[in-house]
PDB file of N, CA and C in Angstrom:
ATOM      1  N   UNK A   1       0.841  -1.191   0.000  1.00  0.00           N
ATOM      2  CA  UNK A   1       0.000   0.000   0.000  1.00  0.00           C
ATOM      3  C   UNK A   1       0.874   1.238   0.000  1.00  0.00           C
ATOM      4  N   UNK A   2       0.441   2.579  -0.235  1.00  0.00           N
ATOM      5  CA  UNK A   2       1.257   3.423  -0.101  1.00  0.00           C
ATOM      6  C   UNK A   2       1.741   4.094   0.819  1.00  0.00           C
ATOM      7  N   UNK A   3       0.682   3.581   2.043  1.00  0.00           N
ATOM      8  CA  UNK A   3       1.508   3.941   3.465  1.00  0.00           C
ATOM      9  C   UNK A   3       2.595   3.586   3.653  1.00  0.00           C
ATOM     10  N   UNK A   4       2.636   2.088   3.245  1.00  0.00           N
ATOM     11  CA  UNK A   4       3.806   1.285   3.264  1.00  0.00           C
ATOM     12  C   UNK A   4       5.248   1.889   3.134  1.00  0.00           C
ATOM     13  N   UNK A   5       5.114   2.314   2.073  1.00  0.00           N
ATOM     14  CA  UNK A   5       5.649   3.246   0.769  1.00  0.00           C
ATOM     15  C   UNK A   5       6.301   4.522   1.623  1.00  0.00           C
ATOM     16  N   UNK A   6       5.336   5.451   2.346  1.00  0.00           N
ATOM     17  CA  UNK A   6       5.799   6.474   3.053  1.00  0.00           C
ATOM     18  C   UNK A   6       7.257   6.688   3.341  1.00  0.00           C
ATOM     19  N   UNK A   7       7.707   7.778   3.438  1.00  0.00           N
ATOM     20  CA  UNK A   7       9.152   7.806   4.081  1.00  0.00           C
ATOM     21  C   UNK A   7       8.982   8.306   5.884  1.00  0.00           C
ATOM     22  N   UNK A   8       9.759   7.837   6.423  1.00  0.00           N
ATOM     23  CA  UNK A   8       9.734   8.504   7.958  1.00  0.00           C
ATOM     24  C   UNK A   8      11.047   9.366   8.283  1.00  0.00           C
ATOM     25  N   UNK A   9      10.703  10.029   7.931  1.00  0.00           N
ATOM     26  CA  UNK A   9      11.528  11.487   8.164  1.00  0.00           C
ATOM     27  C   UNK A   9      12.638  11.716   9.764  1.00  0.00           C
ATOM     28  N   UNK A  10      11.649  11.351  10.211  1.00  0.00           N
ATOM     29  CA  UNK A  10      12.028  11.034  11.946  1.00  0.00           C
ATOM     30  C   UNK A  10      12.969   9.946  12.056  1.00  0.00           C
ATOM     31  N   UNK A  11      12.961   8.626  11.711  1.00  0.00           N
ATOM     32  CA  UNK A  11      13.235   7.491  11.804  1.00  0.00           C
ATOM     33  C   UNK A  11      14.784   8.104  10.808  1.00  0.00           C
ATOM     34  N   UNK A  12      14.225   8.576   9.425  1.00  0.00           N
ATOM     35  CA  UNK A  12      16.204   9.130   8.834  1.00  0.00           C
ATOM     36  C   UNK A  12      16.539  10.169   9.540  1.00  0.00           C
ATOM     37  N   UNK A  13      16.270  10.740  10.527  1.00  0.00           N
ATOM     38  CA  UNK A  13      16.737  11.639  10.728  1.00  0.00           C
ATOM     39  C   UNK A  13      18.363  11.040  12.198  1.00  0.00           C
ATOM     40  N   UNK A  14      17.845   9.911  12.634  1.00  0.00           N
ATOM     41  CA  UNK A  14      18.329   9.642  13.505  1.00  0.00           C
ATOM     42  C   UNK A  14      19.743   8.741  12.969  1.00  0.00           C
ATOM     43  N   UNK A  15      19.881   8.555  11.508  1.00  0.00           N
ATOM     44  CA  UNK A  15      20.776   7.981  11.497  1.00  0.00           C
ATOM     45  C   UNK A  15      22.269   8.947  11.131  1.00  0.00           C
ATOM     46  N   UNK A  16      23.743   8.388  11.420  1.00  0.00           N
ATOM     47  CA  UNK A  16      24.591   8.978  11.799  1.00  0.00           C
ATOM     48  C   UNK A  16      24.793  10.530  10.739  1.00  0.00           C
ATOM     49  N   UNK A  17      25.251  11.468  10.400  1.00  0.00           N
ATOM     50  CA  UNK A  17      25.601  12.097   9.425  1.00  0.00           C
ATOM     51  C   UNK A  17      24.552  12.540   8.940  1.00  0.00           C
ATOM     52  N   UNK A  18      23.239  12.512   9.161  1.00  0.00           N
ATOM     53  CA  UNK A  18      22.166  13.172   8.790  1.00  0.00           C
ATOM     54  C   UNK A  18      21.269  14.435   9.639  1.00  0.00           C
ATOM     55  N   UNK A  19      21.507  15.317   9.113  1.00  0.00           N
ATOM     56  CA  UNK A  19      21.267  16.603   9.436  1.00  0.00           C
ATOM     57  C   UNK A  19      19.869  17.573   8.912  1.00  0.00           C
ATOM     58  N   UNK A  20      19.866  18.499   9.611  1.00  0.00           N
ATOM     59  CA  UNK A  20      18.312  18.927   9.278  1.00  0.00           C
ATOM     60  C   UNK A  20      18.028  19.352   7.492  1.00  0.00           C
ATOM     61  N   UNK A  21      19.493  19.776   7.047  1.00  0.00           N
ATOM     62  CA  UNK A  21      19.586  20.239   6.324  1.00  0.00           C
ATOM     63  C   UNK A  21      18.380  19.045   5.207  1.00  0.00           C
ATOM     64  N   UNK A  22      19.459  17.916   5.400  1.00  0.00           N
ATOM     65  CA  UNK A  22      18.660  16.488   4.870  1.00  0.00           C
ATOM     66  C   UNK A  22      17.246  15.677   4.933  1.00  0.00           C
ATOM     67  N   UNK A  23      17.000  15.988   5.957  1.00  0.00           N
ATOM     68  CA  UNK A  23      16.147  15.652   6.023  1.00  0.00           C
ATOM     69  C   UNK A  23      14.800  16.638   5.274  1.00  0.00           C
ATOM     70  N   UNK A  24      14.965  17.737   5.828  1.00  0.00           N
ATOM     71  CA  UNK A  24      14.165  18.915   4.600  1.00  0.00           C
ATOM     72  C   UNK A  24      14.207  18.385   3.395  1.00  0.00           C
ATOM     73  N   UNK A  25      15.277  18.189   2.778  1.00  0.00           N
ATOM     74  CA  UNK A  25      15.520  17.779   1.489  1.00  0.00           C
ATOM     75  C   UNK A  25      14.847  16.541   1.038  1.00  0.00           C
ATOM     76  N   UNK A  26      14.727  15.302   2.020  1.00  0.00           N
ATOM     77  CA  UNK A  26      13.913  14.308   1.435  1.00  0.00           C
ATOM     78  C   UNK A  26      12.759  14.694   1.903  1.00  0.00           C
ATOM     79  N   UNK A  27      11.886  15.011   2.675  1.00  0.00           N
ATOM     80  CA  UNK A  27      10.723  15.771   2.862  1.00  0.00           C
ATOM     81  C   UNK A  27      10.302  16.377   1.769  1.00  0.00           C
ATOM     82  N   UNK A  28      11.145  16.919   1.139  1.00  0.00           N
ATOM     83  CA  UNK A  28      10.743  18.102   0.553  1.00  0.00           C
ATOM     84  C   UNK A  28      10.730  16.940  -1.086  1.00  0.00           C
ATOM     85  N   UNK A  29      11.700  16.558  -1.343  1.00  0.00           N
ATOM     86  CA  UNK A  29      11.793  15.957  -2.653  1.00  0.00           C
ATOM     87  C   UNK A  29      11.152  14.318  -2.173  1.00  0.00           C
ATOM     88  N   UNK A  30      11.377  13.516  -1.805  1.00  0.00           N
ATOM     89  CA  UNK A  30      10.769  12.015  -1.087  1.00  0.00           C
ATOM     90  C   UNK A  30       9.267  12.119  -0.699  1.00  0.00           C
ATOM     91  N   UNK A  31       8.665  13.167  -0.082  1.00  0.00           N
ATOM     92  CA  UNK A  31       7.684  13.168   0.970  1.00  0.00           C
ATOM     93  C   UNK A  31       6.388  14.585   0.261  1.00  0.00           C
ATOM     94  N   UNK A  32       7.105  14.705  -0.582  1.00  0.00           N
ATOM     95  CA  UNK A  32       6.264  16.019  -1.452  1.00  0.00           C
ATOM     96  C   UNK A  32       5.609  16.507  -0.075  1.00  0.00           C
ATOM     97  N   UNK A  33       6.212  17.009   0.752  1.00  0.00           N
ATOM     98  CA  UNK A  33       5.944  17.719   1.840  1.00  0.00           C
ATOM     99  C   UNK A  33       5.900  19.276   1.563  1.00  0.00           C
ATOM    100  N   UNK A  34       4.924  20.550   1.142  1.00  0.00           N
ATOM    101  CA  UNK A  34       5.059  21.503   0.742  1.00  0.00           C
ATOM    102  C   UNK A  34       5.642  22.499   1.892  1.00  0.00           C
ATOM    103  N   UNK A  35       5.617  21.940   3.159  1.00  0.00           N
ATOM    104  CA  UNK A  35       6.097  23.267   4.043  1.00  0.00           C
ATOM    105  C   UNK A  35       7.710  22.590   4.328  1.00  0.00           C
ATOM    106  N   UNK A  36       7.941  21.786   3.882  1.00  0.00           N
ATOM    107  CA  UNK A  36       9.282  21.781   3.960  1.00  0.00           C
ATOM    108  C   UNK A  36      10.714  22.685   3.556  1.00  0.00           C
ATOM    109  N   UNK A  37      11.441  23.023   4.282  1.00  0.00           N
ATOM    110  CA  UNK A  37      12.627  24.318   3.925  1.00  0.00           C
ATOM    111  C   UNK A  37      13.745  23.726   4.494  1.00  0.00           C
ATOM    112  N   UNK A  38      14.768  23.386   3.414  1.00  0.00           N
ATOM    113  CA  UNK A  38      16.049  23.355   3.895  1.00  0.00           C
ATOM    114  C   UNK A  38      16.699  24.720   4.007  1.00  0.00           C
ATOM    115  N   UNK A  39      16.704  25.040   5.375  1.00  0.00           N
ATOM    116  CA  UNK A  39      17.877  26.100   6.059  1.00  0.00           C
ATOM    117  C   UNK A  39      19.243  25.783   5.933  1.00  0.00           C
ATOM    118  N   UNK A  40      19.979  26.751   5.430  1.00  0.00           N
ATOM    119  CA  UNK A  40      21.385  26.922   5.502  1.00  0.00           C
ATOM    120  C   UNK A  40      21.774  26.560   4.192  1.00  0.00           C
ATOM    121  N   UNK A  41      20.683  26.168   3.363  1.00  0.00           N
ATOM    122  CA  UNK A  41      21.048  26.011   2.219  1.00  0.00           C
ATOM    123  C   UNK A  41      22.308  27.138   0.975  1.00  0.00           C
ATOM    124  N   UNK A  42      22.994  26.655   0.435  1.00  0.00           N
ATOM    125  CA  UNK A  42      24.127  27.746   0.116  1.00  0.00           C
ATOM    126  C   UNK A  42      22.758  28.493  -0.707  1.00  0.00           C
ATOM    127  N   UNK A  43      22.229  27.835  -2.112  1.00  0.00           N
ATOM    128  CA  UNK A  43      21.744  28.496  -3.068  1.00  0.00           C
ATOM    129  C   UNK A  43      20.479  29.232  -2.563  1.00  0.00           C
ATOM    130  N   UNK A  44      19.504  29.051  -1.381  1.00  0.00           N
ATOM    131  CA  UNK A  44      18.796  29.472  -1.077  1.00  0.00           C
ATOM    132  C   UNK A  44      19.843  30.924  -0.205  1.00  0.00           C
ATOM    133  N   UNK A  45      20.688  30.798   0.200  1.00  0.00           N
ATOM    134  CA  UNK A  45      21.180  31.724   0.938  1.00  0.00           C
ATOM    135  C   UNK A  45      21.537  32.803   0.028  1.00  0.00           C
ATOM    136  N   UNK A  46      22.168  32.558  -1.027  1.00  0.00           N
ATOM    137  CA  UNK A  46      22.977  33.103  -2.166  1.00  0.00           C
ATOM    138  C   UNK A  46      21.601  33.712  -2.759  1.00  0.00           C
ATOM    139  N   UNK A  47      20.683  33.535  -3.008  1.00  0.00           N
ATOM    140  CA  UNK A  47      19.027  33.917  -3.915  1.00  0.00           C
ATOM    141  C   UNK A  47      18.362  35.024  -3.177  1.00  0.00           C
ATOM    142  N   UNK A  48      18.615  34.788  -1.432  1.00  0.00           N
ATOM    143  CA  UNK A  48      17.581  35.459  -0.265  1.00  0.00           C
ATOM    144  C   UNK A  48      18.907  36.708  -0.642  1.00  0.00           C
ATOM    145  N   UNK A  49      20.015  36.741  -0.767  1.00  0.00           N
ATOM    146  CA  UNK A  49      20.876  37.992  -0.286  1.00  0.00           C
ATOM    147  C   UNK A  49      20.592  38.609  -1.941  1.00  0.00           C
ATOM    148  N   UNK A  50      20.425  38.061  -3.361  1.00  0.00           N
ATOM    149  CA  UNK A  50      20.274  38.825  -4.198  1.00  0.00           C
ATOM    150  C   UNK A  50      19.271  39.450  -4.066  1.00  0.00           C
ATOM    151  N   UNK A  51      18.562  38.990  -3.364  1.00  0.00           N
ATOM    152  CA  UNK A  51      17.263  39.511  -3.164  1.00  0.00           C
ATOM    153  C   UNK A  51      16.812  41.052  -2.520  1.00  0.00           C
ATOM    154  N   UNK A  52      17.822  40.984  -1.775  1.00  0.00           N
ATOM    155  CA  UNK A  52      17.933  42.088  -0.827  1.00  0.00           C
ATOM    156  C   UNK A  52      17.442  41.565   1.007  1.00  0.00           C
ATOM    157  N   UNK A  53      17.968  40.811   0.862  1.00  0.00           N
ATOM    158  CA  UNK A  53      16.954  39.864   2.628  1.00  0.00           C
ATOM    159  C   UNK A  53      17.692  40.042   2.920  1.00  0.00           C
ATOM    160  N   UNK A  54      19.089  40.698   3.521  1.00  0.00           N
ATOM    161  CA  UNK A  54      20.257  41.007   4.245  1.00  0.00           C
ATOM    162  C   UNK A  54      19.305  41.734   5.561  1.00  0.00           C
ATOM    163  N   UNK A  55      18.305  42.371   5.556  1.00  0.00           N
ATOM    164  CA  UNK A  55      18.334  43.063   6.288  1.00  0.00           C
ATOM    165  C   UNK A  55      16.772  42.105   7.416  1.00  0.00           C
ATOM    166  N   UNK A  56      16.546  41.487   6.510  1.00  0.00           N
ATOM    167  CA  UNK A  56      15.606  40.481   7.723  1.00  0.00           C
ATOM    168  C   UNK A  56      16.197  38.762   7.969  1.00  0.00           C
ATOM    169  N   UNK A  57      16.497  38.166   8.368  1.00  0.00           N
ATOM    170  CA  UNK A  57      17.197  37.139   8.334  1.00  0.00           C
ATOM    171  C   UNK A  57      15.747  36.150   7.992  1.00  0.00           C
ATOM    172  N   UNK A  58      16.691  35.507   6.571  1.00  0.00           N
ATOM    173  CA  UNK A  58      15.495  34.196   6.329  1.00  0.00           C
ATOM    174  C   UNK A  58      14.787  33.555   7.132  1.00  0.00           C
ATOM    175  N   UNK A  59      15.409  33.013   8.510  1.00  0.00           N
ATOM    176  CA  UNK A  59      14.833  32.190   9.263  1.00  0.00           C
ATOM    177  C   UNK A  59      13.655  32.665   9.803  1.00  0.00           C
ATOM    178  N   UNK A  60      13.490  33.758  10.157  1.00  0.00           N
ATOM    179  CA  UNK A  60      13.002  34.641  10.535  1.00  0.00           C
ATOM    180  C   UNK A  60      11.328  35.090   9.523  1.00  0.00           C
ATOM    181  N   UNK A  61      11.869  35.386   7.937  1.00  0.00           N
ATOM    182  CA  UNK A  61      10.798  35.471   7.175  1.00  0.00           C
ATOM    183  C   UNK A  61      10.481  34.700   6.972  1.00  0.00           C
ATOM    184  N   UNK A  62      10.647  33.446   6.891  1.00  0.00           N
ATOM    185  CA  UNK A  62      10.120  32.294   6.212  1.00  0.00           C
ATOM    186  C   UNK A  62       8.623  31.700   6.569  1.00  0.00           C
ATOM    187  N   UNK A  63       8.701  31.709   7.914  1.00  0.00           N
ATOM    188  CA  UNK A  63       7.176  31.738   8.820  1.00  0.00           C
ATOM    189  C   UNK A  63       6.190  32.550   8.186  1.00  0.00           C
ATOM    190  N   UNK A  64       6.267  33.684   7.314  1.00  0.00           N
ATOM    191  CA  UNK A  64       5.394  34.099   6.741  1.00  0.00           C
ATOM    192  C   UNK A  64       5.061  32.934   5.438  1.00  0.00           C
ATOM    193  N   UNK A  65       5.550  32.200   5.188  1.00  0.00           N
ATOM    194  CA  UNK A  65       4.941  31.821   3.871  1.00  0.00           C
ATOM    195  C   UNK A  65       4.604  29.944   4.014  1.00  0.00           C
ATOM    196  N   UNK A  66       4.254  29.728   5.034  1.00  0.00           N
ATOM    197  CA  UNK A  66       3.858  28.462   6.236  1.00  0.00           C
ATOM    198  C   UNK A  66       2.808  28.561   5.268  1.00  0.00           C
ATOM    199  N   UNK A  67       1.626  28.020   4.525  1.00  0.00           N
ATOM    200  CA  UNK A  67       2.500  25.778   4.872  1.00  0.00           C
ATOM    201  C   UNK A  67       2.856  25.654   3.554  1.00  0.00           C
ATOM    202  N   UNK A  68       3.606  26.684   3.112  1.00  0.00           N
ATOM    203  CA  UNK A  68       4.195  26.461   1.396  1.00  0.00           C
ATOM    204  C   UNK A  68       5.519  26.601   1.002  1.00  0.00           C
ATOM    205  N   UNK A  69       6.376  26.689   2.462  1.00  0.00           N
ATOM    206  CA  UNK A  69       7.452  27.060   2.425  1.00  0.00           C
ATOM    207  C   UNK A  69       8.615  26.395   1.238  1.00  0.00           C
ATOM    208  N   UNK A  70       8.326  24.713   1.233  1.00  0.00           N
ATOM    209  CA  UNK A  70       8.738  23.900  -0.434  1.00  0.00           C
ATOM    210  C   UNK A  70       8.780  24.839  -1.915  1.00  0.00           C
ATOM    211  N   UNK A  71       7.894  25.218  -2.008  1.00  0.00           N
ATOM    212  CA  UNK A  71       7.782  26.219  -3.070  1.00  0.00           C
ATOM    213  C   UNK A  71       8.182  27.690  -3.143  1.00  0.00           C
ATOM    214  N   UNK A  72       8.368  28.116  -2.020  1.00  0.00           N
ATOM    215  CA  UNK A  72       9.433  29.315  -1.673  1.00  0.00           C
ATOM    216  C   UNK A  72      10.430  28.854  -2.349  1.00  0.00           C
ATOM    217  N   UNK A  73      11.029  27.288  -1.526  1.00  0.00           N
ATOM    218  CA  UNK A  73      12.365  27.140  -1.109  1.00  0.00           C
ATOM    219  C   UNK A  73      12.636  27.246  -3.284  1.00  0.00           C
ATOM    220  N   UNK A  74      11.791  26.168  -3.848  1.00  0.00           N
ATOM    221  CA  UNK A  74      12.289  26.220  -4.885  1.00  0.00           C
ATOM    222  C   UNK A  74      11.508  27.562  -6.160  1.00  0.00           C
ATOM    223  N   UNK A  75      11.412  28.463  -5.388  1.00  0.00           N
ATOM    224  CA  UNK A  75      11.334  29.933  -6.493  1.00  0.00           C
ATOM    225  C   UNK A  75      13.053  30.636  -6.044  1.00  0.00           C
ATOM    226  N   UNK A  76      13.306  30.463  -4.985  1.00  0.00           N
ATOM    227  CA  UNK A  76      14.336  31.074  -4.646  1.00  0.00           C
ATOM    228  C   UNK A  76      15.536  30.432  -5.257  1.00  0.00           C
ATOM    229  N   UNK A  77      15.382  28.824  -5.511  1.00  0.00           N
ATOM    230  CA  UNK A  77      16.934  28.387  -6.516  1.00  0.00           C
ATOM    231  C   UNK A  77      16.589  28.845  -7.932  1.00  0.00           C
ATOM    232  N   UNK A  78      15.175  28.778  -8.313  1.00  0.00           N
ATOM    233  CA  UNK A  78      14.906  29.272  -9.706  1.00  0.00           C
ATOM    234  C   UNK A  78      15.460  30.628  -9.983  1.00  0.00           C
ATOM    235  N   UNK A  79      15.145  31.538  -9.211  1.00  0.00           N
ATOM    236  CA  UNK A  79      15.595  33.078  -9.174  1.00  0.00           C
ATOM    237  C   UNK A  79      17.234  33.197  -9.558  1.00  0.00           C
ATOM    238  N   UNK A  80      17.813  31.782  -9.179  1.00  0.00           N
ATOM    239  CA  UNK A  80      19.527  32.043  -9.722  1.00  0.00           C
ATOM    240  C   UNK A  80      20.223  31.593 -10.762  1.00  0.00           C
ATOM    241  N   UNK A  81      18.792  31.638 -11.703  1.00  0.00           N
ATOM    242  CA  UNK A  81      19.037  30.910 -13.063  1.00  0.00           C
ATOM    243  C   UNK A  81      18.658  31.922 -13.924  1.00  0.00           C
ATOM    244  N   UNK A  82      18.215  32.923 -13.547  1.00  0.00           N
ATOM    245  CA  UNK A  82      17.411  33.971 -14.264  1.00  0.00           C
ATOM    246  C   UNK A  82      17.750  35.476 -14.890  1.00  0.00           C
TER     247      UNK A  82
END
């Protein structure tokens, strides 16, 4: 079934070398989880400062855009192709 199927996010999160960063990332790509945000990301970091976000810190704005934050995350790598 496709529960079966599910990923547990929690359960990878606990294994050695895996970090929040990662786990966002399969959430986000594995788990089509839309409020998922990898923080600290370089290219998301590198996109928020072209942006002009120097002066509010991402972590910080991101809560505004709850429960879609996935689709932030990927307008903001799109923005560094552009």
């Amino acid at each position: 079934s496709d529960r079966e199927q599910e990923l547990d996010t929690t359960a990878f999160a606990q294994f050695k070398g895996i970090g929040p960063w990662s786990v966002n990332m399969v959430a986000m790509r594995g788990c089509a989880d839309p409020d998922a945000f990898p923080l600290q990301d370089l290219g998301i970091d590198k996109a928020w400062a072209a942006l002009g976000g120097e002066d509010l810190p991402l972590q910080q704005h991101i809560a505004n855009w709850r429960p879609w934050r996935a689709y932030a995350a990927n307008l903001l790598w799109k923005s560094l192709s552009a």
